[in-house]
Structures are given as structure tokens and as C-alpha cells.
PDB file of N, CA and C in Angstrom:
ATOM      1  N   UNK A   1     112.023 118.779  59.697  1.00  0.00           N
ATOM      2  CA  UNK A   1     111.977 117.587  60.501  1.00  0.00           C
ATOM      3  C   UNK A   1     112.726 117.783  61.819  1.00  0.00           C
ATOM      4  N   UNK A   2     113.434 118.731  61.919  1.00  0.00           N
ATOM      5  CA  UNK A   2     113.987 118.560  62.980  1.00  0.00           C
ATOM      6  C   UNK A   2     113.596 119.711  63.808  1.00  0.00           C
ATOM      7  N   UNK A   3     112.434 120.471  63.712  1.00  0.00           N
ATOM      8  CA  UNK A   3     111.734 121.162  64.536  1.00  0.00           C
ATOM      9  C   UNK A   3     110.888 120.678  65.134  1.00  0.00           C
ATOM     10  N   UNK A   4     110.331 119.267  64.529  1.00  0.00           N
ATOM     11  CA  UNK A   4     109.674 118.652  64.866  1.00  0.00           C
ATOM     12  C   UNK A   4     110.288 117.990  66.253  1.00  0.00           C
ATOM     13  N   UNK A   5     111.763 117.269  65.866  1.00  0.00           N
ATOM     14  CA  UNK A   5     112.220 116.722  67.169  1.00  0.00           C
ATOM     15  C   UNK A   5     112.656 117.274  68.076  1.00  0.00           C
ATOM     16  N   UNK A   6     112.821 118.607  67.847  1.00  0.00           N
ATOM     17  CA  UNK A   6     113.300 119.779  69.018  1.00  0.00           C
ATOM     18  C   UNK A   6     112.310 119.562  69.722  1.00  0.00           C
ATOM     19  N   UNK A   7     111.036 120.167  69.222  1.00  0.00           N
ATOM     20  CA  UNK A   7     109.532 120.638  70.288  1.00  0.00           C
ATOM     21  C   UNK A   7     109.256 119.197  70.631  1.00  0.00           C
ATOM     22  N   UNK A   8     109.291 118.042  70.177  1.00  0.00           N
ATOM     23  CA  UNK A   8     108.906 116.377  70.976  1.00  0.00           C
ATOM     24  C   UNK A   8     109.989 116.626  71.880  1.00  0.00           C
ATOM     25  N   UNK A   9     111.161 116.727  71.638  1.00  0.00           N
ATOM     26  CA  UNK A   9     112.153 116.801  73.086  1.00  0.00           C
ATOM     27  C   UNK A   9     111.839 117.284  74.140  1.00  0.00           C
ATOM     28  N   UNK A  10     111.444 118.546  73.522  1.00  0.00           N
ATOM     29  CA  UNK A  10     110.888 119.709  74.424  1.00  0.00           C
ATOM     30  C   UNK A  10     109.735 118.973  75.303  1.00  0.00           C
ATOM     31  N   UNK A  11     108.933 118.688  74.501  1.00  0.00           N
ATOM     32  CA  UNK A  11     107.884 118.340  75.405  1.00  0.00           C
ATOM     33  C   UNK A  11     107.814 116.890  76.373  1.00  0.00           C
ATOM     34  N   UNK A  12     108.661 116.037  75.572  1.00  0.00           N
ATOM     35  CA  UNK A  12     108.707 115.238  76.701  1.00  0.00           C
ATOM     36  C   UNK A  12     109.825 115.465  77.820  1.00  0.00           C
ATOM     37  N   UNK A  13     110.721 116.298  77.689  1.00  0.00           N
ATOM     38  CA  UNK A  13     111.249 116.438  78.664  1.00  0.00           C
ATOM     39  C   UNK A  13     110.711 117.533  79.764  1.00  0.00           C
ATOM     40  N   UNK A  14     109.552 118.395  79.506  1.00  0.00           N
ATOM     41  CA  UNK A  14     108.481 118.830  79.879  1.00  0.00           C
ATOM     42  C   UNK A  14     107.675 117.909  80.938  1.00  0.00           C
ATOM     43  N   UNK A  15     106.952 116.797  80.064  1.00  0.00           N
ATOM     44  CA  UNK A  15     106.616 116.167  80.921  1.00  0.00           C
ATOM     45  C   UNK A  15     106.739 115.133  81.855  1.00  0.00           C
ATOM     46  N   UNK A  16     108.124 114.651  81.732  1.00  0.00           N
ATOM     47  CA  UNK A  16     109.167 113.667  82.421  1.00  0.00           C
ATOM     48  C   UNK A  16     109.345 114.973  83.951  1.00  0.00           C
ATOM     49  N   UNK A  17     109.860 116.021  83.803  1.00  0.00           N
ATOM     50  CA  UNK A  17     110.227 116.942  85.103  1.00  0.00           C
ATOM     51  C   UNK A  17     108.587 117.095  86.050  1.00  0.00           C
ATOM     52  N   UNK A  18     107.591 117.191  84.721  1.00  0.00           N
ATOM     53  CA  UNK A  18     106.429 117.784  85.668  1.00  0.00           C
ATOM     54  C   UNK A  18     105.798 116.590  86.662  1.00  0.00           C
ATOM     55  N   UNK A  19     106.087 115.400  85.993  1.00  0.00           N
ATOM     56  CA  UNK A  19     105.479 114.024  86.531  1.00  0.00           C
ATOM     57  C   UNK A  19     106.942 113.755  87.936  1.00  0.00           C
ATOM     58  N   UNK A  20     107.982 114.462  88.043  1.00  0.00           N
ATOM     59  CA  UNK A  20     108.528 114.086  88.746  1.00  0.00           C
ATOM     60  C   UNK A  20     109.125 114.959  89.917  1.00  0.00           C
ATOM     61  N   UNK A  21     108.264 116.165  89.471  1.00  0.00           N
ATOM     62  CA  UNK A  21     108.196 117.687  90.238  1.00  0.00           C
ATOM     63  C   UNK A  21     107.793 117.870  91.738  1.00  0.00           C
ATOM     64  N   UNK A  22     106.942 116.898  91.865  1.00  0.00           N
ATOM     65  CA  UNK A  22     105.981 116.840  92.964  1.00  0.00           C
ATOM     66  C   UNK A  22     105.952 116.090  93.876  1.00  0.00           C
ATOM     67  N   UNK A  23     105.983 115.300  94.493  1.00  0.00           N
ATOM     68  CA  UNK A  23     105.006 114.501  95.585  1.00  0.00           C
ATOM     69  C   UNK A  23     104.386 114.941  96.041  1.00  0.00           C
ATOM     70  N   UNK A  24     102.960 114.021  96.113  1.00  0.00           N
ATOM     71  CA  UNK A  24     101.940 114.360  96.678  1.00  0.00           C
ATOM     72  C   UNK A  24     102.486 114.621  98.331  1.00  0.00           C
ATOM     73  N   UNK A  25     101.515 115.331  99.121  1.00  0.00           N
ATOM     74  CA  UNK A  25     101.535 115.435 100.593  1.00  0.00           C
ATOM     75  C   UNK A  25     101.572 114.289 101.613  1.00  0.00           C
ATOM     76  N   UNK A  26     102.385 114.140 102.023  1.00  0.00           N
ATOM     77  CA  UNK A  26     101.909 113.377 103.236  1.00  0.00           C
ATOM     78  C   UNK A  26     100.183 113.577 104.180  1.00  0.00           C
ATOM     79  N   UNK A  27      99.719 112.184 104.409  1.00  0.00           N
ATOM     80  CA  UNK A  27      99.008 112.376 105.134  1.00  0.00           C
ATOM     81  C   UNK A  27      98.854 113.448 106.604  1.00  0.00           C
ATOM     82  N   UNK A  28      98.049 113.786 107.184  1.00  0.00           N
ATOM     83  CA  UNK A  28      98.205 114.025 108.321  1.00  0.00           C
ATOM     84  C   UNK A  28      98.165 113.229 109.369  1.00  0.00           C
ATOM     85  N   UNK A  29      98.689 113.116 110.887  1.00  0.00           N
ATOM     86  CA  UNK A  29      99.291 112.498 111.686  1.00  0.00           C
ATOM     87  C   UNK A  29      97.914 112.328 112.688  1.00  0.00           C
ATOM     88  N   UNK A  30      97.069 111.468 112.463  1.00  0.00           N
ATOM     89  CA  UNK A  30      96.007 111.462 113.704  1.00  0.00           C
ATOM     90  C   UNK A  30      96.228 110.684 115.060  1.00  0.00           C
ATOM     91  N   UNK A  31      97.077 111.510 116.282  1.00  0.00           N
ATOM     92  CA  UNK A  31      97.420 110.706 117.149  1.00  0.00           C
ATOM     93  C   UNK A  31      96.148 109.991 117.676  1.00  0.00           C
ATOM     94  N   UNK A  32      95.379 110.075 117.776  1.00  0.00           N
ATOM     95  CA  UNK A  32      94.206 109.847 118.574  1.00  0.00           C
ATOM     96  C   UNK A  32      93.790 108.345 118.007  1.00  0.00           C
ATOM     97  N   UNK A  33      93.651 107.249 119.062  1.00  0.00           N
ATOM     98  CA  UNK A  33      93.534 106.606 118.092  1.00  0.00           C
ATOM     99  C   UNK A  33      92.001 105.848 117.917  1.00  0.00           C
ATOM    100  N   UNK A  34      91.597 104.697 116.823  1.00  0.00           N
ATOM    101  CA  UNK A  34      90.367 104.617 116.814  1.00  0.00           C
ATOM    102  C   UNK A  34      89.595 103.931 117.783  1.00  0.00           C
ATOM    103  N   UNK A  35      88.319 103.979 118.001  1.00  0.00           N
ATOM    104  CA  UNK A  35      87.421 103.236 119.263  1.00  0.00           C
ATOM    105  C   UNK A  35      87.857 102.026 118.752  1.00  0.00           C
ATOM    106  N   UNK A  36      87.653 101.310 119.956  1.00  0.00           N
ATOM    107  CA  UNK A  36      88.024  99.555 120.183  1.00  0.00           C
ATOM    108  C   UNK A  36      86.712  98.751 119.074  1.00  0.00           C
ATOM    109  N   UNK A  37      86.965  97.987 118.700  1.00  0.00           N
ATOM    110  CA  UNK A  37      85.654  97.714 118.061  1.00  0.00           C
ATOM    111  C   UNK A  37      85.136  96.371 119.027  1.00  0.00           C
ATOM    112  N   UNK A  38      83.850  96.442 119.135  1.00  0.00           N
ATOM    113  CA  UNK A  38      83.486  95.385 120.028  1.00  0.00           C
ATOM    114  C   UNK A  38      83.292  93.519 119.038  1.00  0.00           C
ATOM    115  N   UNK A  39      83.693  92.870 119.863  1.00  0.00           N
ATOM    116  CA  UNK A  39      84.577  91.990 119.587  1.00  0.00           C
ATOM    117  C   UNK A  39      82.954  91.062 118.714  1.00  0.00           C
ATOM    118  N   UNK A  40      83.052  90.189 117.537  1.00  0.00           N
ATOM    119  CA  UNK A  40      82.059  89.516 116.972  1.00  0.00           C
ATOM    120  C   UNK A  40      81.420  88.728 117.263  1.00  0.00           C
ATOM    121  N   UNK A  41      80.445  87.754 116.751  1.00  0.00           N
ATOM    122  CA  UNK A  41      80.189  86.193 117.606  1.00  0.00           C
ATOM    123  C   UNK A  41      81.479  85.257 117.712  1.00  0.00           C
ATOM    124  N   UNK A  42      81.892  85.191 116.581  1.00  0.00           N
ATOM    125  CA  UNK A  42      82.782  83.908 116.432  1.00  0.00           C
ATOM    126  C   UNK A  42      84.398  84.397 117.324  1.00  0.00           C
ATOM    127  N   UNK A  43      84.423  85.299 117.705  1.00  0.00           N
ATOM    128  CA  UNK A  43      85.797  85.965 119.200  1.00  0.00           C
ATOM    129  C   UNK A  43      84.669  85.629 120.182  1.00  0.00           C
ATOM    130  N   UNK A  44      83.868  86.002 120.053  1.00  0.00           N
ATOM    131  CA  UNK A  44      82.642  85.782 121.945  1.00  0.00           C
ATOM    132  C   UNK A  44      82.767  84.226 122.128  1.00  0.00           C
ATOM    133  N   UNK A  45      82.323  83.460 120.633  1.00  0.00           N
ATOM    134  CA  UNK A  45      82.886  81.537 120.671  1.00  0.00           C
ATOM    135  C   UNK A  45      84.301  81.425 121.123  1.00  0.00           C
ATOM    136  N   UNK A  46      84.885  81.548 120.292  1.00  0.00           N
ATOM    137  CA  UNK A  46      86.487  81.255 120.944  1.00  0.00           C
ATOM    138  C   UNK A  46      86.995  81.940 122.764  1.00  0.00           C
ATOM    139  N   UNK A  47      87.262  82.692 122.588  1.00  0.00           N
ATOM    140  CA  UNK A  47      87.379  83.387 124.369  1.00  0.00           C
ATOM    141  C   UNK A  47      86.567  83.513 125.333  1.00  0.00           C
ATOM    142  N   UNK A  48      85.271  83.698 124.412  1.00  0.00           N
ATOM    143  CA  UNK A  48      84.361  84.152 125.830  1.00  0.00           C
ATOM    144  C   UNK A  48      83.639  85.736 126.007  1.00  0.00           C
ATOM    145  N   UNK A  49      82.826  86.098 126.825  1.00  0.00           N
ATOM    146  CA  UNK A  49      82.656  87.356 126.722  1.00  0.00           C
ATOM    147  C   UNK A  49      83.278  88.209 127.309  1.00  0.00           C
ATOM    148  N   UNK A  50      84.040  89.325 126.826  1.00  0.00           N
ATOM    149  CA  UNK A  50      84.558  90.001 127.809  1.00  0.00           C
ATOM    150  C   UNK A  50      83.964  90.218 129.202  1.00  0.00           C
ATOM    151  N   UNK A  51      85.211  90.700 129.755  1.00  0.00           N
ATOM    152  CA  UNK A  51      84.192  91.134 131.318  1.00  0.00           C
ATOM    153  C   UNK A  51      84.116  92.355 131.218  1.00  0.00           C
ATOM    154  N   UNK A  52      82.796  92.647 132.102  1.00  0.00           N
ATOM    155  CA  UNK A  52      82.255  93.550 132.283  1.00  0.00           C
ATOM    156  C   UNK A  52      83.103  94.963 132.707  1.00  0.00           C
ATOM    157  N   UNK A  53      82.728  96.314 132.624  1.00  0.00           N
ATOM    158  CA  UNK A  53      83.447  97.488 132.930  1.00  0.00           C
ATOM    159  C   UNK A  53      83.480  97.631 134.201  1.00  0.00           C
ATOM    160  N   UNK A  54      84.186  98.353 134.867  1.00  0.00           N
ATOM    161  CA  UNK A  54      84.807  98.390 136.072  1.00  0.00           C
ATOM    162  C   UNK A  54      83.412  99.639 136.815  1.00  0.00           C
ATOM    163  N   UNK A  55      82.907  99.102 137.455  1.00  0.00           N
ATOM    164  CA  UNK A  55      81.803 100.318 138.269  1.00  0.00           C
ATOM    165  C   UNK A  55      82.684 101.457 138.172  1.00  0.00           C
ATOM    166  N   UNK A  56      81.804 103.126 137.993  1.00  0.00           N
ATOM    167  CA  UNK A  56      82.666 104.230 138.257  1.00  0.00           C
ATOM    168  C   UNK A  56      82.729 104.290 139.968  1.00  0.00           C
ATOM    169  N   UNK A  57      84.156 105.241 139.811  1.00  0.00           N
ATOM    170  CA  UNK A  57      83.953 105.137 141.546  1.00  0.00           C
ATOM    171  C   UNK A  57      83.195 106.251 142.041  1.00  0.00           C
ATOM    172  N   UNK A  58      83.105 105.813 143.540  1.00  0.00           N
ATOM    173  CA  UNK A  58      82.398 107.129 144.242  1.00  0.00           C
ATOM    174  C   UNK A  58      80.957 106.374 144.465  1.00  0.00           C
ATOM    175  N   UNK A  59      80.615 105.026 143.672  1.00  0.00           N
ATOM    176  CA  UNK A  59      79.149 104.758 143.979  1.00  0.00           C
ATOM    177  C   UNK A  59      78.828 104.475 145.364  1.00  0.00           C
ATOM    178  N   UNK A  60      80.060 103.853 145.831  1.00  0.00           N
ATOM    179  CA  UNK A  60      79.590 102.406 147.086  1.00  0.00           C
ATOM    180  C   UNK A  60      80.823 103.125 148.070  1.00  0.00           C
TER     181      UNK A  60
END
């Protein structure tokens, strides 16, 4: 009986270290950030439509 509770010791103290061995990775760092999303009906109701983009220069 008490080989029995050696190797249960064993093993849960086995798996208590392995579950606490690790952390996962950090994500990676995406500076870049995401496109603007264009705005819905019910933001176009409330505010309005955005204004328009700025002409590139060099046209006029």
C-alpha cells in the first residue's frame, strides 16, 4: 500500500510541476495598426457623413 502512495505522489507531483512549467508565449507585437472601418448607417444618422478626402496634390 504504500507503493502505491509513493508512485500517486510521484505522479501528482509530476503533474502539478508540468501544468506549472510553462507559460504559453506571448503574443506577437503588431505595431501596425488596423484599417479604419468605415463608419455604419446608424453613425452616418447620428453625425452625418464624413467629409470627403482631401484631393492629392499636384492636381490644380
Amino acid at each position: 500500500m504504500s507503493t502505491l502512495k509513493l508512485i500517486a505522489g510521484a505522479a501528482l507531483l509530476a503533474v502539478t510541476t508540468a501544468a506549472c512549467a510553462t507559460a504559453p508565449a506571448a503574443p506577437a507585437y503588431d505595431p501596425v495598426p488596423p484599417p479604419a472601418r468605415r463608419p455604419d448607417a446608424k453613425t452616418q444618422l447620428e453625425y452625418g457623413n464624413p467629409p470627403p478626402p482631401p484631393p492629392p496634390p499636384g492636381r490644380y
